[in-house]
PDB file of N, CA and C in Angstrom:
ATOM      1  N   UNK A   1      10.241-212.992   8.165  1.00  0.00           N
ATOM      2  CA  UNK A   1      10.133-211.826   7.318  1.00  0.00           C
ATOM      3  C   UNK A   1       8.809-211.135   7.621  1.00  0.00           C
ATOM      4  N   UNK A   2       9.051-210.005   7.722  1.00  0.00           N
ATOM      5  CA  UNK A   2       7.987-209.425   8.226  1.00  0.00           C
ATOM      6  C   UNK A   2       7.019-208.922   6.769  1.00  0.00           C
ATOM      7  N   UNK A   3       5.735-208.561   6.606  1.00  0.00           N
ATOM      8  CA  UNK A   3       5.009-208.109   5.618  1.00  0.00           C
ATOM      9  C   UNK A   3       4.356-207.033   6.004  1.00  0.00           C
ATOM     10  N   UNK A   4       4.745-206.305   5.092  1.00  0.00           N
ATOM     11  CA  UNK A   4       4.591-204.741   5.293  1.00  0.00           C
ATOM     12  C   UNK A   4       3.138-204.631   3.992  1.00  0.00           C
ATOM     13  N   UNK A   5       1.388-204.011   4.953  1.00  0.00           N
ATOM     14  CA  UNK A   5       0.899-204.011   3.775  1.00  0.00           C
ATOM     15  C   UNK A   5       1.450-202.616   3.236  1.00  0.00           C
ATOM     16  N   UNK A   6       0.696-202.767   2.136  1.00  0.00           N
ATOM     17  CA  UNK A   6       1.146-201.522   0.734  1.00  0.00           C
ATOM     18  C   UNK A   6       0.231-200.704   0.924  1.00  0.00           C
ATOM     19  N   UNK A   7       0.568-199.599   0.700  1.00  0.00           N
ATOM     20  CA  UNK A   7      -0.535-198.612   0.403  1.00  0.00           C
ATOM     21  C   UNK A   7      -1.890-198.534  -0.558  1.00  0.00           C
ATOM     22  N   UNK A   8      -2.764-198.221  -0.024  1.00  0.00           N
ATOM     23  CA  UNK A   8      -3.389-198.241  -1.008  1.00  0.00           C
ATOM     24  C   UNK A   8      -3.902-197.486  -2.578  1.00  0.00           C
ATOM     25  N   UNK A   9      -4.582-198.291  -2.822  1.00  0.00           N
ATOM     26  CA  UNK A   9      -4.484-197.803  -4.488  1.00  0.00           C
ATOM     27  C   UNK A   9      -5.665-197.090  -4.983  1.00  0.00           C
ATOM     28  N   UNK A  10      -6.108-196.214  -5.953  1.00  0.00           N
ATOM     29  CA  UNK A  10      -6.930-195.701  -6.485  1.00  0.00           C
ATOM     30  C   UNK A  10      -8.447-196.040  -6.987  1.00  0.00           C
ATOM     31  N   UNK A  11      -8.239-197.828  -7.600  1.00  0.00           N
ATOM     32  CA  UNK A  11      -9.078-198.749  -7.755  1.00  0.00           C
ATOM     33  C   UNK A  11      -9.734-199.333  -6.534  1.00  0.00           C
ATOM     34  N   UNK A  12      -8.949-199.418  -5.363  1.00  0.00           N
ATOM     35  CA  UNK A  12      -9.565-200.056  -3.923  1.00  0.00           C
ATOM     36  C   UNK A  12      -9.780-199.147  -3.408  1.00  0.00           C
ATOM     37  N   UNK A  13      -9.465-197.625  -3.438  1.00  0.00           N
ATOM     38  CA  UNK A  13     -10.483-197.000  -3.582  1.00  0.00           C
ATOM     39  C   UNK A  13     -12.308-196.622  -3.246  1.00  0.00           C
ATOM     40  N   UNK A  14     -11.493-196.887  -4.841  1.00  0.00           N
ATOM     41  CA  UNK A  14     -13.424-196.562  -5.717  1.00  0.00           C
ATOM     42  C   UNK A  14     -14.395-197.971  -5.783  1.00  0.00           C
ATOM     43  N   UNK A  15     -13.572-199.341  -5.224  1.00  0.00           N
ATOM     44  CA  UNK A  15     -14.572-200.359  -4.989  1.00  0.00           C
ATOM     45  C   UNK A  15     -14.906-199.715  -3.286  1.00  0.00           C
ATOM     46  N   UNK A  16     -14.335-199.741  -2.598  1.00  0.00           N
ATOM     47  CA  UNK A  16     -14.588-199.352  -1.313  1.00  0.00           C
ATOM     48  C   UNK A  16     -16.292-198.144  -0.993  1.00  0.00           C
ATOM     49  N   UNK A  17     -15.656-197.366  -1.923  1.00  0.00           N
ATOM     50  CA  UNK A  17     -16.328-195.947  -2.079  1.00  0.00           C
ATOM     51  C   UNK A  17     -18.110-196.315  -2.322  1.00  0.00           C
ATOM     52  N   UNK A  18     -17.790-197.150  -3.392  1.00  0.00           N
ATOM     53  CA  UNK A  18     -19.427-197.848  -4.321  1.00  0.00           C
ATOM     54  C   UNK A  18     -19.632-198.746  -2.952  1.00  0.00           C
ATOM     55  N   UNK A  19     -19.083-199.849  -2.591  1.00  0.00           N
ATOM     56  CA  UNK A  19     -19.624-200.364  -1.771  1.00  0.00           C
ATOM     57  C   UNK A  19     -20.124-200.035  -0.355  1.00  0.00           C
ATOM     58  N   UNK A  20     -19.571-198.814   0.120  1.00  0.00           N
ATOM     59  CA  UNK A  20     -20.210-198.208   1.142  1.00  0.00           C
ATOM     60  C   UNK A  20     -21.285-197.293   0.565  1.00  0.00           C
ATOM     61  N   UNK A  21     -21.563-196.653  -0.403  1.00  0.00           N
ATOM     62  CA  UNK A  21     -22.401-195.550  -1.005  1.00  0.00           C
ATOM     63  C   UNK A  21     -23.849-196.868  -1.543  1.00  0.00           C
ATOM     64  N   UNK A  22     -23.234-197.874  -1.688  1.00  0.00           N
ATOM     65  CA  UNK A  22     -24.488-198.634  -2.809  1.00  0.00           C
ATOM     66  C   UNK A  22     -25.132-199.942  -1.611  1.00  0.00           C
ATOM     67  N   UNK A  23     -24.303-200.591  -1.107  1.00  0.00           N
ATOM     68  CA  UNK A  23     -24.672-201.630  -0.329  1.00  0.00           C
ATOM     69  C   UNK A  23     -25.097-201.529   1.180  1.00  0.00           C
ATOM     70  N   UNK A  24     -24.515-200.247   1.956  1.00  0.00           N
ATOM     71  CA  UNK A  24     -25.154-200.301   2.966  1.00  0.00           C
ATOM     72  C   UNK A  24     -26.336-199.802   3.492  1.00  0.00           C
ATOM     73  N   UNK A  25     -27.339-199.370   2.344  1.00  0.00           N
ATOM     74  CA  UNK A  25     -29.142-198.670   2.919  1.00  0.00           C
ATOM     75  C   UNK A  25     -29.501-199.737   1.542  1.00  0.00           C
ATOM     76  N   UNK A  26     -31.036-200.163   2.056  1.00  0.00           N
ATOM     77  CA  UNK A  26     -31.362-200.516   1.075  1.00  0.00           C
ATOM     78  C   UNK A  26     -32.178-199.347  -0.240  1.00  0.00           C
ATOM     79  N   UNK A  27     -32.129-199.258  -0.959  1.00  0.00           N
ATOM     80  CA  UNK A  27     -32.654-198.256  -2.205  1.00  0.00           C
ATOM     81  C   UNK A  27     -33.992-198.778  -2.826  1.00  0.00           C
ATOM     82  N   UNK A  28     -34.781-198.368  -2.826  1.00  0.00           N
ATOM     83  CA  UNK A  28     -35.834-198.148  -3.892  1.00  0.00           C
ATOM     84  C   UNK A  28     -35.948-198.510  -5.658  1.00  0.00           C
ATOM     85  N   UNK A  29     -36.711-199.358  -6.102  1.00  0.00           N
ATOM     86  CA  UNK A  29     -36.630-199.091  -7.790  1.00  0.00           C
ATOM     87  C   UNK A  29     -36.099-198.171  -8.510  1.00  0.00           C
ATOM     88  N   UNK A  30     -37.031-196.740  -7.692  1.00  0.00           N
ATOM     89  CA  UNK A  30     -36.992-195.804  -8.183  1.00  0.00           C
ATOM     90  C   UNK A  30     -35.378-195.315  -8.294  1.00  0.00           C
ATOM     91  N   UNK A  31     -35.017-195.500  -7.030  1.00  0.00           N
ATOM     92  CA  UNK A  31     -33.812-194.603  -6.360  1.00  0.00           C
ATOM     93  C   UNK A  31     -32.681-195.437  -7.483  1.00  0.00           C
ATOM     94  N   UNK A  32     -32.876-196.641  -7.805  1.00  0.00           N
ATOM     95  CA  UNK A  32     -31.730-196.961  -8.639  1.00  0.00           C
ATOM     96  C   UNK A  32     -31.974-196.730  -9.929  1.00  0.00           C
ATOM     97  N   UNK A  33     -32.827-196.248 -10.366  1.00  0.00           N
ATOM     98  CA  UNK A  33     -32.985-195.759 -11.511  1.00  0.00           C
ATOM     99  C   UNK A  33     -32.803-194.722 -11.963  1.00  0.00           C
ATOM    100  N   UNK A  34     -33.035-193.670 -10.921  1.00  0.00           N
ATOM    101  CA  UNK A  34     -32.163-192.420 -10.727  1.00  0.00           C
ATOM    102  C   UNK A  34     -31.019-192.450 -10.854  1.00  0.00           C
ATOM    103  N   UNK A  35     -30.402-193.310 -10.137  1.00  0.00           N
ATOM    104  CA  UNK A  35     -28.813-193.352 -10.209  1.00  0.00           C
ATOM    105  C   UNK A  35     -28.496-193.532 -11.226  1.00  0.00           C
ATOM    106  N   UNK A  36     -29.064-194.466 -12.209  1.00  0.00           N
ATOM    107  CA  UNK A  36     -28.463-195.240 -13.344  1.00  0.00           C
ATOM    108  C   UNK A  36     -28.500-193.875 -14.311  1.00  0.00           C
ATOM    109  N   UNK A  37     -29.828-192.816 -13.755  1.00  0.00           N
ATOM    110  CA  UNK A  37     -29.778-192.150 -15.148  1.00  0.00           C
ATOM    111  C   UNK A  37     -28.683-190.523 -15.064  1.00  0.00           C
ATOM    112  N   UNK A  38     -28.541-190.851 -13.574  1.00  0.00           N
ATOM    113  CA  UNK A  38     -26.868-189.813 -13.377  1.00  0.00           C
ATOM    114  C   UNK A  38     -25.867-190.001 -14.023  1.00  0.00           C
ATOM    115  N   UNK A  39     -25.585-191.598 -13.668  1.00  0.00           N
ATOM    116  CA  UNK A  39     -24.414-192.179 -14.128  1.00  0.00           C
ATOM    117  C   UNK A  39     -24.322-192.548 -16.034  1.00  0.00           C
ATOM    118  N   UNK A  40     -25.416-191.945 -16.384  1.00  0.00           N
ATOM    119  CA  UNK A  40     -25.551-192.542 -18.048  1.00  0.00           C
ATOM    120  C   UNK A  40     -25.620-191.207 -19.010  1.00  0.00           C
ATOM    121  N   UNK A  41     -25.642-190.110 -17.613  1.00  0.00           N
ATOM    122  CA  UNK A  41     -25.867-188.991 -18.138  1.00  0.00           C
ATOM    123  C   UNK A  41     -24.562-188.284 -19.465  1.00  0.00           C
ATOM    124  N   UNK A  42     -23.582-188.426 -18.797  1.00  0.00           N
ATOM    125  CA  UNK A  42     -22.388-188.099 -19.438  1.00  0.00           C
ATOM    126  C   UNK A  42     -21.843-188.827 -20.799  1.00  0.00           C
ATOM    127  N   UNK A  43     -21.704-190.364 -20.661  1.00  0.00           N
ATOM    128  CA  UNK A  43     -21.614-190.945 -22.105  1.00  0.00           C
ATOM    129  C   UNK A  43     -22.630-190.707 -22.637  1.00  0.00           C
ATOM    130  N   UNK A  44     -24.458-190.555 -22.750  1.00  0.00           N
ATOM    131  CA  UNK A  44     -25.133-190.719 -23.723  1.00  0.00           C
ATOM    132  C   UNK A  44     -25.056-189.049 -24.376  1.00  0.00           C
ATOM    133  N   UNK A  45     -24.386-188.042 -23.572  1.00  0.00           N
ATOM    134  CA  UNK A  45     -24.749-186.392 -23.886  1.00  0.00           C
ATOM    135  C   UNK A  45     -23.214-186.336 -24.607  1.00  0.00           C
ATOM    136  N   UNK A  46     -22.507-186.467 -24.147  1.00  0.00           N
ATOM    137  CA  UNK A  46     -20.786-186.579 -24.988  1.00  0.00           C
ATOM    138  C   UNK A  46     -21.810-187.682 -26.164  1.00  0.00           C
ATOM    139  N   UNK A  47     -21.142-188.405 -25.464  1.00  0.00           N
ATOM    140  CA  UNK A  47     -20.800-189.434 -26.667  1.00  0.00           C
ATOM    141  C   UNK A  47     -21.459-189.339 -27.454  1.00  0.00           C
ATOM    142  N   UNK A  48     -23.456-189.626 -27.756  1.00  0.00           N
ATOM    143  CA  UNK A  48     -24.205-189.201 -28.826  1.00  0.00           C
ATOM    144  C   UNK A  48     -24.233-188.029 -28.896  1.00  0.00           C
ATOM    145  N   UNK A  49     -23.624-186.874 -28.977  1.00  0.00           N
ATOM    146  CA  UNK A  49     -23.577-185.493 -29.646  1.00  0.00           C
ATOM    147  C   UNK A  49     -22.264-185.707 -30.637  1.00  0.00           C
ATOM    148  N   UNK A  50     -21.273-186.264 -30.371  1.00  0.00           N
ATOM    149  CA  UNK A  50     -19.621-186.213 -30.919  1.00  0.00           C
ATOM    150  C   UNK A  50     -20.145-187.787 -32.397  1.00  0.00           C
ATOM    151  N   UNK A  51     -20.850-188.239 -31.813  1.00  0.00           N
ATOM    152  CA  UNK A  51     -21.137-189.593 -32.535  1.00  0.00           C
ATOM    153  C   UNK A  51     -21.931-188.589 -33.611  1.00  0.00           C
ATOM    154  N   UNK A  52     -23.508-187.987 -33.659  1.00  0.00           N
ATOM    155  CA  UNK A  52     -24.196-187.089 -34.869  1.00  0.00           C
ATOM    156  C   UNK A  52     -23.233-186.188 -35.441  1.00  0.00           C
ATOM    157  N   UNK A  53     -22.590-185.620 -34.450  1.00  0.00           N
ATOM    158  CA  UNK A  53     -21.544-184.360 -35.367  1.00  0.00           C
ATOM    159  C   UNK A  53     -20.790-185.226 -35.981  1.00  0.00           C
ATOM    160  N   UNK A  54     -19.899-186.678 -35.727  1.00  0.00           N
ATOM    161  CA  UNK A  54     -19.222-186.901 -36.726  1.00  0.00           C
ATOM    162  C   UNK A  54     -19.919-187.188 -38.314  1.00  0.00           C
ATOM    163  N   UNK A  55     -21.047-187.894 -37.916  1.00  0.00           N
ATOM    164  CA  UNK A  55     -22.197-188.152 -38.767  1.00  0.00           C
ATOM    165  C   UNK A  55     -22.438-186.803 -39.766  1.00  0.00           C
ATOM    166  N   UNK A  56     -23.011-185.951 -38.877  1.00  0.00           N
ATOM    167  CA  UNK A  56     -23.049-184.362 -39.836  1.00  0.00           C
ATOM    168  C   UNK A  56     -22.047-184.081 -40.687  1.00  0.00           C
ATOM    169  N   UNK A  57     -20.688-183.996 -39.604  1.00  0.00           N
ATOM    170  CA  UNK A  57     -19.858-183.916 -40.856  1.00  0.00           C
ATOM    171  C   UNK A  57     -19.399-184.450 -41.986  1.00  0.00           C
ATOM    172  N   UNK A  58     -19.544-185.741 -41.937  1.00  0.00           N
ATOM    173  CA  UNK A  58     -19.106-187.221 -42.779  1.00  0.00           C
ATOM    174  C   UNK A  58     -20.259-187.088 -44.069  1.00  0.00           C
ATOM    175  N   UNK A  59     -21.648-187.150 -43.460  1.00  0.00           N
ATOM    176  CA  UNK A  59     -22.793-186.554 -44.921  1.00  0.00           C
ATOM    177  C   UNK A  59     -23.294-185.151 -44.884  1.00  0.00           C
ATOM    178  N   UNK A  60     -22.737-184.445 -44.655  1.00  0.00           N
ATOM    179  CA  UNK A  60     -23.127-182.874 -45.034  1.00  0.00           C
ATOM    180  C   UNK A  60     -24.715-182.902 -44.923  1.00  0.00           C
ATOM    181  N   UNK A  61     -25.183-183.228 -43.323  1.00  0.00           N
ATOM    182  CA  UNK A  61     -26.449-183.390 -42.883  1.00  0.00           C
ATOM    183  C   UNK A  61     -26.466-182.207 -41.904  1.00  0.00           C
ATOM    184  N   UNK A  62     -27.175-181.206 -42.347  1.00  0.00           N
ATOM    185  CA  UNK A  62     -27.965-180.395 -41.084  1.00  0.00           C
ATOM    186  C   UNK A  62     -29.057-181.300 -40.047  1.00  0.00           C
ATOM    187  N   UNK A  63     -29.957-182.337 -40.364  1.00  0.00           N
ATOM    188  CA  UNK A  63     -30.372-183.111 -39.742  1.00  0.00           C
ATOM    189  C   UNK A  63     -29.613-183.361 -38.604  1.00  0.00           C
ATOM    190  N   UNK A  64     -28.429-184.430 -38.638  1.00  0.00           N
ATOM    191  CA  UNK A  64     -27.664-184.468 -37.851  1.00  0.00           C
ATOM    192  C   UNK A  64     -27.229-183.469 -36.975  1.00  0.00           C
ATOM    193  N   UNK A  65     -26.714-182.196 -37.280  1.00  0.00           N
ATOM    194  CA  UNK A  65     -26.643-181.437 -36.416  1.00  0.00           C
ATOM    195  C   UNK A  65     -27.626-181.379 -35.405  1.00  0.00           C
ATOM    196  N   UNK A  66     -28.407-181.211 -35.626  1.00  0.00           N
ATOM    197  CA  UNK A  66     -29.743-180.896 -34.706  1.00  0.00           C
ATOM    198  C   UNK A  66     -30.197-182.265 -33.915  1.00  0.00           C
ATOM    199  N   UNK A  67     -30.052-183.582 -34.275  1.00  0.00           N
ATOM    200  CA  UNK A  67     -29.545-184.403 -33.780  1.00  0.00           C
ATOM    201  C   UNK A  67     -28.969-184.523 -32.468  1.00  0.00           C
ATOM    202  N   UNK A  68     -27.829-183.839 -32.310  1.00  0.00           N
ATOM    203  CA  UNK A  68     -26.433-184.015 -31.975  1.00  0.00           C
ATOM    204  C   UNK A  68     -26.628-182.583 -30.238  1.00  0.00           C
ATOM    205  N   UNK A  69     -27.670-181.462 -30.883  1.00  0.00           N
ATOM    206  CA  UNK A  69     -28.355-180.687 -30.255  1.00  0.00           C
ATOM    207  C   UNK A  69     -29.548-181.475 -29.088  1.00  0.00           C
ATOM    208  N   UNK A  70     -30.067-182.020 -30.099  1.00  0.00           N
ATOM    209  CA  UNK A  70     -31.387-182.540 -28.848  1.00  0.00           C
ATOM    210  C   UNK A  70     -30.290-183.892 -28.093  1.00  0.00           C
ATOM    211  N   UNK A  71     -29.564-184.546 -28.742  1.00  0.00           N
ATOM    212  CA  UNK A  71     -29.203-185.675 -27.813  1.00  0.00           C
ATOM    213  C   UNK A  71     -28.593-185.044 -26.763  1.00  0.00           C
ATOM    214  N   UNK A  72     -27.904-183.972 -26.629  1.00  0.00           N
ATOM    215  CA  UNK A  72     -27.210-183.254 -25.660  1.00  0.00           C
ATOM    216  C   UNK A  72     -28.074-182.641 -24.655  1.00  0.00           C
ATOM    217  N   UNK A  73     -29.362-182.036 -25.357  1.00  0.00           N
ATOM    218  CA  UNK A  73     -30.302-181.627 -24.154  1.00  0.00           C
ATOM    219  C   UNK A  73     -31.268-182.891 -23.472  1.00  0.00           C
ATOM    220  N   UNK A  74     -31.258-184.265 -24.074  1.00  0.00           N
ATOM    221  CA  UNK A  74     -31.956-184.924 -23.774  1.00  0.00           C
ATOM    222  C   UNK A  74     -30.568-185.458 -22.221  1.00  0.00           C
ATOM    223  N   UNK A  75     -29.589-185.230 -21.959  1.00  0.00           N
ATOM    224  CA  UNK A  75     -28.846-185.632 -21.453  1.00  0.00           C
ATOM    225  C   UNK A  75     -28.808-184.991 -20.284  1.00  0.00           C
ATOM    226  N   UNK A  76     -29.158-183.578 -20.697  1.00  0.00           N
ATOM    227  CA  UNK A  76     -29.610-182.888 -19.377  1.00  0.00           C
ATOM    228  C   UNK A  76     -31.007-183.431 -18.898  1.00  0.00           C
ATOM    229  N   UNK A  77     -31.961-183.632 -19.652  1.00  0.00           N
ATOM    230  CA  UNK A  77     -33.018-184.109 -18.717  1.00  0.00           C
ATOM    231  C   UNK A  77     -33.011-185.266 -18.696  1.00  0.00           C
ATOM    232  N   UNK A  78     -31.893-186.165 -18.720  1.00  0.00           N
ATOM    233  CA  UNK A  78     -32.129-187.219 -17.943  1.00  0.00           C
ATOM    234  C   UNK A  78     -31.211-187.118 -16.611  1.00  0.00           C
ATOM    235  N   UNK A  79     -30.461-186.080 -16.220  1.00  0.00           N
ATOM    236  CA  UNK A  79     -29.874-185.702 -15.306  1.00  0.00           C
ATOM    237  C   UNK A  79     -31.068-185.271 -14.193  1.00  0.00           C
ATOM    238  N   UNK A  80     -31.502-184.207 -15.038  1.00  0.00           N
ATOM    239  CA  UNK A  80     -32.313-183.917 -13.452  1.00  0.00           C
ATOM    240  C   UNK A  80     -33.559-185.074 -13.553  1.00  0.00           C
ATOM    241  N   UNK A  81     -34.046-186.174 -14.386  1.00  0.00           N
ATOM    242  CA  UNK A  81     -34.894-187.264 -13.854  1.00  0.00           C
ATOM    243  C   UNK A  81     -34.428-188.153 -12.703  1.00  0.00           C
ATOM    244  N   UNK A  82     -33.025-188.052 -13.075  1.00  0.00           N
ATOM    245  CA  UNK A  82     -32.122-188.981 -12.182  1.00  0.00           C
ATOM    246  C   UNK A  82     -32.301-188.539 -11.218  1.00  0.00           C
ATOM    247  N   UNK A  83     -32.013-187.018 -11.033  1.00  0.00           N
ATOM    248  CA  UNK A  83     -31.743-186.580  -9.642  1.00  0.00           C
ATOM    249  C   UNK A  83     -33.896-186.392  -8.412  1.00  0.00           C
ATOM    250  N   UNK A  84     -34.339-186.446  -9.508  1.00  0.00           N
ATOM    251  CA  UNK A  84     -35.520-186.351  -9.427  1.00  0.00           C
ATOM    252  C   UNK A  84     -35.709-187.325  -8.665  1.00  0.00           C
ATOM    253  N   UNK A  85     -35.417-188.589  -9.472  1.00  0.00           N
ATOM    254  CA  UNK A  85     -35.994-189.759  -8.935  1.00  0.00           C
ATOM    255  C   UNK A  85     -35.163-190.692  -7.802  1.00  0.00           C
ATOM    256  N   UNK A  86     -33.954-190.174  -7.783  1.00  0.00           N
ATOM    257  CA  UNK A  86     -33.183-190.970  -6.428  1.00  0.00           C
ATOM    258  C   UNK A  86     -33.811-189.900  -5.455  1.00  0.00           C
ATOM    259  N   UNK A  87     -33.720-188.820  -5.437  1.00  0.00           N
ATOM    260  CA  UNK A  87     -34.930-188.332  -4.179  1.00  0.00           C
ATOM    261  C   UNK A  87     -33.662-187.199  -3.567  1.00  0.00           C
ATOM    262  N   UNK A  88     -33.911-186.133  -2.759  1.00  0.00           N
ATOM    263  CA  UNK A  88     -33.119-185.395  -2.500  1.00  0.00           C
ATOM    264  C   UNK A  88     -32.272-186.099  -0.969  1.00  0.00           C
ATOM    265  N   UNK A  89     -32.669-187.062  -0.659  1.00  0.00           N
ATOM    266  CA  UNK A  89     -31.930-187.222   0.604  1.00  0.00           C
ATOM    267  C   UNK A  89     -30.780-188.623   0.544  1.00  0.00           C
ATOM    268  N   UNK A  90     -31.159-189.210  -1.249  1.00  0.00           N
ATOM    269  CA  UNK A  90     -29.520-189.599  -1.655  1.00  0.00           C
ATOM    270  C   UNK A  90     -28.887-189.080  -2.157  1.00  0.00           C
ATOM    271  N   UNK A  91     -28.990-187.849  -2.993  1.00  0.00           N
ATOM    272  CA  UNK A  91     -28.571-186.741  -3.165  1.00  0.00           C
ATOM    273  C   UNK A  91     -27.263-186.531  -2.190  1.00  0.00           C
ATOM    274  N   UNK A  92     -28.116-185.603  -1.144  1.00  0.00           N
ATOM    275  CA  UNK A  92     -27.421-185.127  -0.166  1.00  0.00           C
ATOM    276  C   UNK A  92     -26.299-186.763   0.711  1.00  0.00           C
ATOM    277  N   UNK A  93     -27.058-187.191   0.933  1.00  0.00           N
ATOM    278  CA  UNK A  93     -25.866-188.607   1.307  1.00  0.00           C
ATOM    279  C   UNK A  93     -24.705-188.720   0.780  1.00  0.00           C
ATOM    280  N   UNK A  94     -24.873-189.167  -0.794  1.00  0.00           N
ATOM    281  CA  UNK A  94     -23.851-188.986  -1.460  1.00  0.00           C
ATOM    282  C   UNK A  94     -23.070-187.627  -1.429  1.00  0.00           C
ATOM    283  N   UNK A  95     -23.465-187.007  -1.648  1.00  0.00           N
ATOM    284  CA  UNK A  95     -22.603-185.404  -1.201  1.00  0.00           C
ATOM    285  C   UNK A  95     -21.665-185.528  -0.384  1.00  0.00           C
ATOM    286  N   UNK A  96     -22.704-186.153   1.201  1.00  0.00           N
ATOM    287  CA  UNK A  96     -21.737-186.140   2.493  1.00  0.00           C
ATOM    288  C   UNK A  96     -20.632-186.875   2.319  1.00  0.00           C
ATOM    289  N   UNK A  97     -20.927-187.933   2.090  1.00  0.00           N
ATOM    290  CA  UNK A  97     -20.116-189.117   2.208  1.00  0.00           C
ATOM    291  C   UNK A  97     -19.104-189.058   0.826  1.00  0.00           C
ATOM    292  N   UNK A  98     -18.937-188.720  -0.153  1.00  0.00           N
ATOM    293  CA  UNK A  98     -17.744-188.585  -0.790  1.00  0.00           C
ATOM    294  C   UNK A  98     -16.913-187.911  -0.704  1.00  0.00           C
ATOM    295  N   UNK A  99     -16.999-186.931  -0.364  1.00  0.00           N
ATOM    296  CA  UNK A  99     -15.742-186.037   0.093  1.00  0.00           C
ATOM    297  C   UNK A  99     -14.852-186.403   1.552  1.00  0.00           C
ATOM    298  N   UNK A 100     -15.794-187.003   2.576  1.00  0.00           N
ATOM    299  CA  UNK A 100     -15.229-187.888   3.611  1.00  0.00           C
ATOM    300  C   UNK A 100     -13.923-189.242   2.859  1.00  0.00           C
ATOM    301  N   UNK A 101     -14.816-189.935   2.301  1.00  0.00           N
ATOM    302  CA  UNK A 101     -14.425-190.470   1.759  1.00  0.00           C
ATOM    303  C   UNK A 101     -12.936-190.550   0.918  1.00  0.00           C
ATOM    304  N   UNK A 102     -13.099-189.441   0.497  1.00  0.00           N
ATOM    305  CA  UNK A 102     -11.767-188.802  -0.559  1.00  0.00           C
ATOM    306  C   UNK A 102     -10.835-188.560   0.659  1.00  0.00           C
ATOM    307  N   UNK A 103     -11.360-187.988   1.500  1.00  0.00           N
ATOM    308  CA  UNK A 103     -10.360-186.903   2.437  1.00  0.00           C
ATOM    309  C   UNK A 103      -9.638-188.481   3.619  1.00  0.00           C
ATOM    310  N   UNK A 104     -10.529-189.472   3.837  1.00  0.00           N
ATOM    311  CA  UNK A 104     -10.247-190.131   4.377  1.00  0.00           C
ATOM    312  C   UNK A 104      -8.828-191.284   3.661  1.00  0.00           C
ATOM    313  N   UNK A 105      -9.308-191.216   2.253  1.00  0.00           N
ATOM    314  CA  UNK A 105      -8.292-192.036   1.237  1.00  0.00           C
ATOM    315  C   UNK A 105      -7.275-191.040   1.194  1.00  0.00           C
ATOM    316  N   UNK A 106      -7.111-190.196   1.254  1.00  0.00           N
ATOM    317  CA  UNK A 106      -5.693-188.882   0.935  1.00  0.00           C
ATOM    318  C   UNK A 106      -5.108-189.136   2.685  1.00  0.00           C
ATOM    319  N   UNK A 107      -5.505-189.221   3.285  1.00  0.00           N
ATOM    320  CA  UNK A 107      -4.979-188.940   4.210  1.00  0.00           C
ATOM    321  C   UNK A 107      -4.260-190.311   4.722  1.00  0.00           C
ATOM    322  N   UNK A 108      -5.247-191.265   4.614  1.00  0.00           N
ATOM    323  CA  UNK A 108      -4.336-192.720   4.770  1.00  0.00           C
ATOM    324  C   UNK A 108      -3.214-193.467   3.893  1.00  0.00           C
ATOM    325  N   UNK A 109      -3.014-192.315   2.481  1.00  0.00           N
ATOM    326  CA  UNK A 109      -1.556-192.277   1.613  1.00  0.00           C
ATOM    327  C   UNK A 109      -0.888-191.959   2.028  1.00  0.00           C
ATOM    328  N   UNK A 110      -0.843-190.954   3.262  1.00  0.00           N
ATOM    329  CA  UNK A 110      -0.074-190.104   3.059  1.00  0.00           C
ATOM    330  C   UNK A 110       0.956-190.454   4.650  1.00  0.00           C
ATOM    331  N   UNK A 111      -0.079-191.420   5.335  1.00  0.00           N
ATOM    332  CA  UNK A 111       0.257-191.382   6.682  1.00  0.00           C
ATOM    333  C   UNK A 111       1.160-192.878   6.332  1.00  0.00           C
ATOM    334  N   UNK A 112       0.867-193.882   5.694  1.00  0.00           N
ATOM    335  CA  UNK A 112       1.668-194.528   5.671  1.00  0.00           C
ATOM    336  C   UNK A 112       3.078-194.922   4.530  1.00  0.00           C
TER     337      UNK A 112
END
């Protein structure tokens, strides 16, 4: 019986993707701390703004509102610290290399 592999999947993927983007240069303190504060950017600016507004609304707190305001701008500046501090030439790496990446995973669905 012959074994035919399967196509691949969405999840093998995005381990593939991280492990070529994260494991093959070595990175800096800095540079992963940057990253961390890209990648933290989005739940802490959603999530603690939707978390005070529910708060605002639940005790009829203007406090909260304003709250809910700075946690959202604090989300932007931890975006550009991030981007600050991984440095502009992982920046640009990552740039290159994900869309390869993507284009390389679409295309090997499609061929087999």
């Amino acid at each position: 019986m012959k074994h035919r592999a399967s196509k691949p999947n969405f999840c093998g993927f995005l381990v593939h993707t991280v492990k070529r983007l994260f494991f093959t240069e070595h990175y800096h303190f800095h540079t992963w701390l940057g990253l961390l504060l890209v990648a933290l950017n989005v739940p802490v600016g959603w999530g603690g703004a939707t978390l005070f507004l529910f708060f605002a609304v639940h005790y009829n707190s203007s406090i909260c509102y304003r709250l809910a305001a700075l946690t959202y701008l604090g989300s932007w500046l931890m975006l550009g610290a991030g981007i600050l501090l991984a440095g502009p030439g992982t920046v640009k790496g990552f740039r290159a290399r994900i869309p390869r990446a993507w284009k390389a995973w679409r295309r090997m669905r499609h061929t087999q």
